[in-house]
Protein backbone atom coordinates (compact mmCIF):
# COMPACT_ATOMS: atom_id res chain seq x y z
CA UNK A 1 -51.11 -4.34 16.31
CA UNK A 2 -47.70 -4.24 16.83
CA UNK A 3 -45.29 -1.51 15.57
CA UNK A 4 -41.99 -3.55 14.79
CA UNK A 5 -41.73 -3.93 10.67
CA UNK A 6 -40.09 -6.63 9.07
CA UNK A 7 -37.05 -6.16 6.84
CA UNK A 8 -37.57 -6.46 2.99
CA UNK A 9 -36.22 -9.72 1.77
CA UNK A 10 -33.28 -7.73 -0.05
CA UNK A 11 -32.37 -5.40 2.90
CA UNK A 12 -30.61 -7.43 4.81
CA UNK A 13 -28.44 -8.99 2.00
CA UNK A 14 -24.85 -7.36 1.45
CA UNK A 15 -24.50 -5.71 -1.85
CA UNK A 16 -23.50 -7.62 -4.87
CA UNK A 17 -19.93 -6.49 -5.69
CA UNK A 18 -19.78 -5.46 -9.06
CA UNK A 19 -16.45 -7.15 -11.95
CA UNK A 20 -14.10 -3.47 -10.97
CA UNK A 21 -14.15 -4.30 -7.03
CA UNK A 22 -13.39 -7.70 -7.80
CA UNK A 23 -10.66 -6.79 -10.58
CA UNK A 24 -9.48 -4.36 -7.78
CA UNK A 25 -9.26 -6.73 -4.93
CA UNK A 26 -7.66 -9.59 -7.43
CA UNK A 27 -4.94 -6.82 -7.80
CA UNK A 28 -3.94 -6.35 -4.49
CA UNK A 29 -3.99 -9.73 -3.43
CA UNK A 30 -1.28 -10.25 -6.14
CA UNK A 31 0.45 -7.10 -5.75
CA UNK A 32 0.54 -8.65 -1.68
CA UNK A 33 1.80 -11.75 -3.05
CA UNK A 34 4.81 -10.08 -4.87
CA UNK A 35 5.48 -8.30 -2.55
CA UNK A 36 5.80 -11.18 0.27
CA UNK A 37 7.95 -13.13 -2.63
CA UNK A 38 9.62 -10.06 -3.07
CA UNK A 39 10.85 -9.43 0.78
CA UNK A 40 11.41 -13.17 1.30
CA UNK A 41 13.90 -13.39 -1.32
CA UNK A 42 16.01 -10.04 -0.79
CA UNK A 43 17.36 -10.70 2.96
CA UNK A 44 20.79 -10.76 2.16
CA UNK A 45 22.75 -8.48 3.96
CA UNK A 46 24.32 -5.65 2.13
CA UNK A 47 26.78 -3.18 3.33
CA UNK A 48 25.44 0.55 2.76
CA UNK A 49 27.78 3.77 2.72
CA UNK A 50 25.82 6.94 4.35
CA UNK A 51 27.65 10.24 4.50
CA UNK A 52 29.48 9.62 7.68
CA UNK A 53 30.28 5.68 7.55
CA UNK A 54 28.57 2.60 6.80
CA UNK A 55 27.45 -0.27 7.81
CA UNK A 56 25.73 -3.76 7.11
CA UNK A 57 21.23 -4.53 6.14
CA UNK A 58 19.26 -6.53 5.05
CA UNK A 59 18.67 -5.55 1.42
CA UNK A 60 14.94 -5.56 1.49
CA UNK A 61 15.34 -2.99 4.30
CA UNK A 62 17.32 -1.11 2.57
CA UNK A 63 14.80 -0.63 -0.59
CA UNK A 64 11.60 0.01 1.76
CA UNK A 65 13.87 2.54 3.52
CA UNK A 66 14.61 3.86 -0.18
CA UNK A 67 10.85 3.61 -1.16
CA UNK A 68 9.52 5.58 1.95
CA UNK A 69 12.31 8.19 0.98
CA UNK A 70 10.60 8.27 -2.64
CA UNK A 71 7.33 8.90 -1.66
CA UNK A 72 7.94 11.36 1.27
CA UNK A 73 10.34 14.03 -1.62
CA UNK A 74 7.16 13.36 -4.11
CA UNK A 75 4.70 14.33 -1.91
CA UNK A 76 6.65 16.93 -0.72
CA UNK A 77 7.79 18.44 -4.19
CA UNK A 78 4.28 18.13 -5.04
CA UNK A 79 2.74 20.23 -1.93
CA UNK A 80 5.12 22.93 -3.09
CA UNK A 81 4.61 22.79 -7.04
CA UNK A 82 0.36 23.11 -5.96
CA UNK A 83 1.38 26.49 -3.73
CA UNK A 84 3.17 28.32 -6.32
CA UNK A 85 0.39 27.77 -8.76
CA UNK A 86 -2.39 29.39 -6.42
């Protein structure tokens, strides 16, 4: 007798996705698509003042630069509004 077993018929099949992991992946490939859209139209170069000078981007540089910004002061306001509730 030999000792190897054979898989069940319905082992070796992936799972079924279910209609929310669909729904899910449906949103990002159009959120990827606007986005794409959204960086191909905004190259034009726009001139941006700092606080010492200024000097010439690409727009859609620019707003990812502003973005990353965004998300770095909210995570970081929210780290410090969690420690002075504790």
């Amino acid at each position: 007798m030999s000792s190897t077993s054979r898989p069940s018929p319905g082992a070796s099949a992936k799972p079924r996705r279910n209609r929310a992991d669909l729904a899910r992946t449906a949103l990002w490939v159009v959120l990827a698509v606007l986005i794409t859209l959204f960086a191909v139209l905004n190259v034009k170069s726009v001139k941006v003042n700092w606080i010492f000078g200024s000097s010439e981007a690409p727009l859609i540089i620019v707003i990812v630069i502003s973005l990353l910004v965004g998300i770095v002061l909210t995570y970081i306001a929210d780290r410090r509004g969690r420690g002075r509730k504790s």
